[in-house]
Protein backbone atom coordinates (compact mmCIF):
# COMPACT_ATOMS: atom_id res chain seq x y z
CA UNK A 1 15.15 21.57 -29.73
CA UNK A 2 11.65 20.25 -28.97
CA UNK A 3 10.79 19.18 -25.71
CA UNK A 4 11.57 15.56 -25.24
CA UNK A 5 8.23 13.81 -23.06
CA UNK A 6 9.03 10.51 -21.51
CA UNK A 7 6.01 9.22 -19.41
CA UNK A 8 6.73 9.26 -15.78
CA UNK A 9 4.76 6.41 -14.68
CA UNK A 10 6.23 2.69 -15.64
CA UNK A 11 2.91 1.31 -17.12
CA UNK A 12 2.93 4.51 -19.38
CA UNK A 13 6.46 4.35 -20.17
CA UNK A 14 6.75 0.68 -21.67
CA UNK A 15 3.22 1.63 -24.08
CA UNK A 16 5.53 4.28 -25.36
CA UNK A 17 8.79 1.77 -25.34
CA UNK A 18 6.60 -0.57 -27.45
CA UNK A 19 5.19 1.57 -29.35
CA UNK A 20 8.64 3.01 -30.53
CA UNK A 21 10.08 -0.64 -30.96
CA UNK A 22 7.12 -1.39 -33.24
CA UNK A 23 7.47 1.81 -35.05
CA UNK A 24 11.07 0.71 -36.11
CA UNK A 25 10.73 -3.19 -35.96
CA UNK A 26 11.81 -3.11 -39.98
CA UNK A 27 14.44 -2.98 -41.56
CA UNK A 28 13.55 0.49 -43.29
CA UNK A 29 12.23 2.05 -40.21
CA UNK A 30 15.94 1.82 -38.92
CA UNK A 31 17.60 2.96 -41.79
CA UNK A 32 15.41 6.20 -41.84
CA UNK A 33 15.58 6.56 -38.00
CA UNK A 34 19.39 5.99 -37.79
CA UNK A 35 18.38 3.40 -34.97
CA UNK A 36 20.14 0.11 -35.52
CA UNK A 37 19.20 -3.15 -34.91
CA UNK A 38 21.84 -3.37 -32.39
CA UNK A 39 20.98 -0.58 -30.67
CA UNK A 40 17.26 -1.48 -30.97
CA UNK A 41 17.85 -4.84 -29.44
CA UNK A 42 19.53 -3.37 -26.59
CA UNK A 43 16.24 -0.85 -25.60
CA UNK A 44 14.05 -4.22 -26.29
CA UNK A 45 16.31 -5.88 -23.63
CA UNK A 46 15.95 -2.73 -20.91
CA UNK A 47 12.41 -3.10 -21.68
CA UNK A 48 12.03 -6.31 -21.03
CA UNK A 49 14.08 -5.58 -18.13
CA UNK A 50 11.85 -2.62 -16.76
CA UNK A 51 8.73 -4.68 -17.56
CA UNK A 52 10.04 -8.29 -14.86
CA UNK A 53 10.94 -5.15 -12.61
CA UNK A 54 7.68 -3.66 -12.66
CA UNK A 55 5.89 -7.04 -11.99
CA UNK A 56 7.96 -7.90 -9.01
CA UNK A 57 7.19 -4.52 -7.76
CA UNK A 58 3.18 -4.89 -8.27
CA UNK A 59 3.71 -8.55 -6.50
CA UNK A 60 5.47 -6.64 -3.85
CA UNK A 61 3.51 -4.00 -3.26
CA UNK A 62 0.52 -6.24 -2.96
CA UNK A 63 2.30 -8.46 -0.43
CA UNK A 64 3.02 -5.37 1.93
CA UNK A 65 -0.40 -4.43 1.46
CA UNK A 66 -1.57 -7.84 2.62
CA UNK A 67 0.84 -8.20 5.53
CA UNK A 68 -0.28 -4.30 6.36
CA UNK A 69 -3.66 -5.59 6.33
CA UNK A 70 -3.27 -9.09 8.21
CA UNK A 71 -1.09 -7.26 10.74
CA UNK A 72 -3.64 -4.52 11.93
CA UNK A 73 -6.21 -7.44 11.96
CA UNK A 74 -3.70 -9.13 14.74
CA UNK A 75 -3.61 -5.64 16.39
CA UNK A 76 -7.20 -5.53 16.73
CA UNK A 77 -7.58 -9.11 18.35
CA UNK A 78 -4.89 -8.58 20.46
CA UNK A 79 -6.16 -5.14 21.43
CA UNK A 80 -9.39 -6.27 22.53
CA UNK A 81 -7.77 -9.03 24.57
CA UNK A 82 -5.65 -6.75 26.02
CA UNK A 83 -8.15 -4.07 27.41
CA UNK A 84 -10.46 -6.94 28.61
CA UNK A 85 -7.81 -8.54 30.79
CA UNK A 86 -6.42 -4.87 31.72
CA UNK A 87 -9.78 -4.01 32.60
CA UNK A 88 -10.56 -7.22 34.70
CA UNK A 89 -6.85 -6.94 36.23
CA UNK A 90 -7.61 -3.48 37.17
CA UNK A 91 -11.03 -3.85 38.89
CA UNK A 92 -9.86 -7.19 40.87
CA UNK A 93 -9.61 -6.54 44.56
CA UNK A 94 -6.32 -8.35 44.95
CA UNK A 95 -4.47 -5.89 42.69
CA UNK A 96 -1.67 -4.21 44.64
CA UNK A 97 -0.51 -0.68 43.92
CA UNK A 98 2.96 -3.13 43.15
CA UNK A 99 1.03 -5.13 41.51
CA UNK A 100 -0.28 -2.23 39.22
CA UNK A 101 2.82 -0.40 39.13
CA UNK A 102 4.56 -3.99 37.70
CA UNK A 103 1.52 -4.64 35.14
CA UNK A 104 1.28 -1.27 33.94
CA UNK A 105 -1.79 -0.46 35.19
CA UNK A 106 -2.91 2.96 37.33
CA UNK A 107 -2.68 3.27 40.68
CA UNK A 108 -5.82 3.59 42.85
């Protein structure tokens, strides 16, 4: 029996899926094919099916990329602030070895 592909990327595999529907969308492409309507239908529906999955995942994906992207811009501002008052904390004469021990700081 001849190898069987099926494409193993989504995008690939519903330009094949639609492709094949086409190919047997009449009435004597299914009687040669032995592919009923029926049974036609019912891939056309999974299709369908894959095709609303593979648009929520693309809206998804780009989502998490955006919240990946606005979250290290937070980490940045908030990283800067953070070593600038660490750094003025730390240099302060008041600073207690307690003091520095409590705030995380090192210990002169």
């Amino acid at each position: 029996m001849a190898r069987d592909p099926i494409p193993a990327d989504d995008d690939n595999l519903l330009v094949e899926l639609d492709r094949f529907l086409d190919a047997l969308s009449t009435e004597e492409a299914q009687k040669a094919s032995g592919v009923s309507a029926a049974d036609r239908a019912k891939l056309k529906q999974q299709r369908d099916t894959l095709s609303s999955k593979n648009v929520t995942k693309r809206e998804r994906e780009a989502a998490w990329r955006a919240s990946v992207q606005e979250s290290k811009e937070a980490r940045t501002e908030v990283v800067a602030l953070f070593r600038k008052q660490r750094r003025a904390a730390s240099n302060a004469l008041g600073m207690t070895n307690d003091l520095r021990a409590r705030a995380g700081l090192p210990l002169s």
